[in-house]
C-alpha atoms as a PDB file:
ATOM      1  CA  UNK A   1     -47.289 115.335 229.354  1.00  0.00           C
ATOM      2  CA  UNK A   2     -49.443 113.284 227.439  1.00  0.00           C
ATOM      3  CA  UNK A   3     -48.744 110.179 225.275  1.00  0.00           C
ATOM      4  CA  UNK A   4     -49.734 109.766 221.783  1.00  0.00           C
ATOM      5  CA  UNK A   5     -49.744 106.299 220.167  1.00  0.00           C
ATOM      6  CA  UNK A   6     -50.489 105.709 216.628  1.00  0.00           C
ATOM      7  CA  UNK A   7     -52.346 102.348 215.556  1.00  0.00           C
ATOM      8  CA  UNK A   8     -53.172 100.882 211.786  1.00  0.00           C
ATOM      9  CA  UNK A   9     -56.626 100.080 210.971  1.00  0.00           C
ATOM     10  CA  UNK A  10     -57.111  96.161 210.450  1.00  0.00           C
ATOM     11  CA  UNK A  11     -60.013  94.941 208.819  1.00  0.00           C
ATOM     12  CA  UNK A  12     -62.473  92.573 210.516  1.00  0.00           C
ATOM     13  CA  UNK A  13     -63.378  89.369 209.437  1.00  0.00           C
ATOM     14  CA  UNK A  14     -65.764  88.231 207.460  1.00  0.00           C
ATOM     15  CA  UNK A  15     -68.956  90.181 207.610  1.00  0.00           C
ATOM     16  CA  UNK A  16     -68.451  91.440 211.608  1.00  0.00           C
ATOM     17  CA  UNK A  17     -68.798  95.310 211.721  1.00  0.00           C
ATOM     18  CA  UNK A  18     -65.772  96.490 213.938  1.00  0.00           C
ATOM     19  CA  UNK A  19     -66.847  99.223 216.361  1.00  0.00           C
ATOM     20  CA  UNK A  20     -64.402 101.794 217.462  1.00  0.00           C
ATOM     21  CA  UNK A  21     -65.234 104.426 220.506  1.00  0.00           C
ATOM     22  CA  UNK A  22     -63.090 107.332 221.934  1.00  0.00           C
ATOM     23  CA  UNK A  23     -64.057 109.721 224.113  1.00  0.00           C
ATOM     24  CA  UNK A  24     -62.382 113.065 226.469  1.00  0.00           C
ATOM     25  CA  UNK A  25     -63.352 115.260 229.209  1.00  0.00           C
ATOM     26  CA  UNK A  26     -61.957 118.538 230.026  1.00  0.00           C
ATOM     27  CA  UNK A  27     -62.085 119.106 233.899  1.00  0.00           C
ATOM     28  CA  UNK A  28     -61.505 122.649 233.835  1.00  0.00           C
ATOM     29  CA  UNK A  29     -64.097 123.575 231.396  1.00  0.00           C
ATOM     30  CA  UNK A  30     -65.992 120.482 232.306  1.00  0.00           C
ATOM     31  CA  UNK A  31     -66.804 119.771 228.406  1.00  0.00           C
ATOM     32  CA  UNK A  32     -66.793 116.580 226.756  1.00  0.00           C
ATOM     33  CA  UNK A  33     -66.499 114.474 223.444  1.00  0.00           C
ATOM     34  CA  UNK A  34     -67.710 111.594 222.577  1.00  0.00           C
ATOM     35  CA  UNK A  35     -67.557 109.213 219.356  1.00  0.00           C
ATOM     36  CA  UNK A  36     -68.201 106.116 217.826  1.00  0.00           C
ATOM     37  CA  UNK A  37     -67.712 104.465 214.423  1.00  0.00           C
ATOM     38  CA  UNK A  38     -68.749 100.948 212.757  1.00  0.00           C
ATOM     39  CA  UNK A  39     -66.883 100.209 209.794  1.00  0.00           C
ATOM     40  CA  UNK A  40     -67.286  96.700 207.628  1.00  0.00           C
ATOM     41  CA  UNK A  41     -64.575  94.986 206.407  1.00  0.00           C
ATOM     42  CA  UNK A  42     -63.474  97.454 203.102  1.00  0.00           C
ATOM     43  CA  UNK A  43     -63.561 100.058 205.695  1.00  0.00           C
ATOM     44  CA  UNK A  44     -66.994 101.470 204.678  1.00  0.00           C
ATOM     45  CA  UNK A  45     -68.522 103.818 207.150  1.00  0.00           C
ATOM     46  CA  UNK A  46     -71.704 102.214 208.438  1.00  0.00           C
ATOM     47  CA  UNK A  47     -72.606 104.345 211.109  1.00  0.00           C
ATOM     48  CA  UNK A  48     -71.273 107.086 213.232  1.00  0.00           C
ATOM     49  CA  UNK A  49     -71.587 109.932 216.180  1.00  0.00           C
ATOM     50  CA  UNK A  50     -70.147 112.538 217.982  1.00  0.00           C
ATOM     51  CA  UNK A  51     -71.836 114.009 220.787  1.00  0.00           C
ATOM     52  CA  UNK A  52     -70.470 117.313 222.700  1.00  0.00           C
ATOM     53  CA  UNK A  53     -71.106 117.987 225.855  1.00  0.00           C
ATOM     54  CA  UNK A  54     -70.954 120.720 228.453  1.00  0.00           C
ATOM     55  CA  UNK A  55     -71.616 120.345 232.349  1.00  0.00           C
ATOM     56  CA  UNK A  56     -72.554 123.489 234.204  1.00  0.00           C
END
């Protein structure tokens, strides 16, 4: 069984951009998912991307 855990999204200082990256692979249908995000400090959106991916 997996475990979920649940986190609260802080703010970074000043004007850093925080960068945030997640990413999963199914080994039976050996697919994948990728994504990142860059948020600024009000939690604007500054860049992001998913990419899919199937091995054959």
């Amino acid at each position: 069984m997996h475990e979920t855990k649940s986190f609260v999204w802080e703010p970074p200082i000043d004007d850093v951009i925080k960068i945030k990256f997640d990413a999963s692979f199914n080994r039976y249908s050996r697919r994948s998912c990728s994504g990142i995000i860059a948020q600024n400090k009000e939690g604007l959106v500054m860049a992001s991307c998913t990419v899919l991916r199937e091995t054959r």
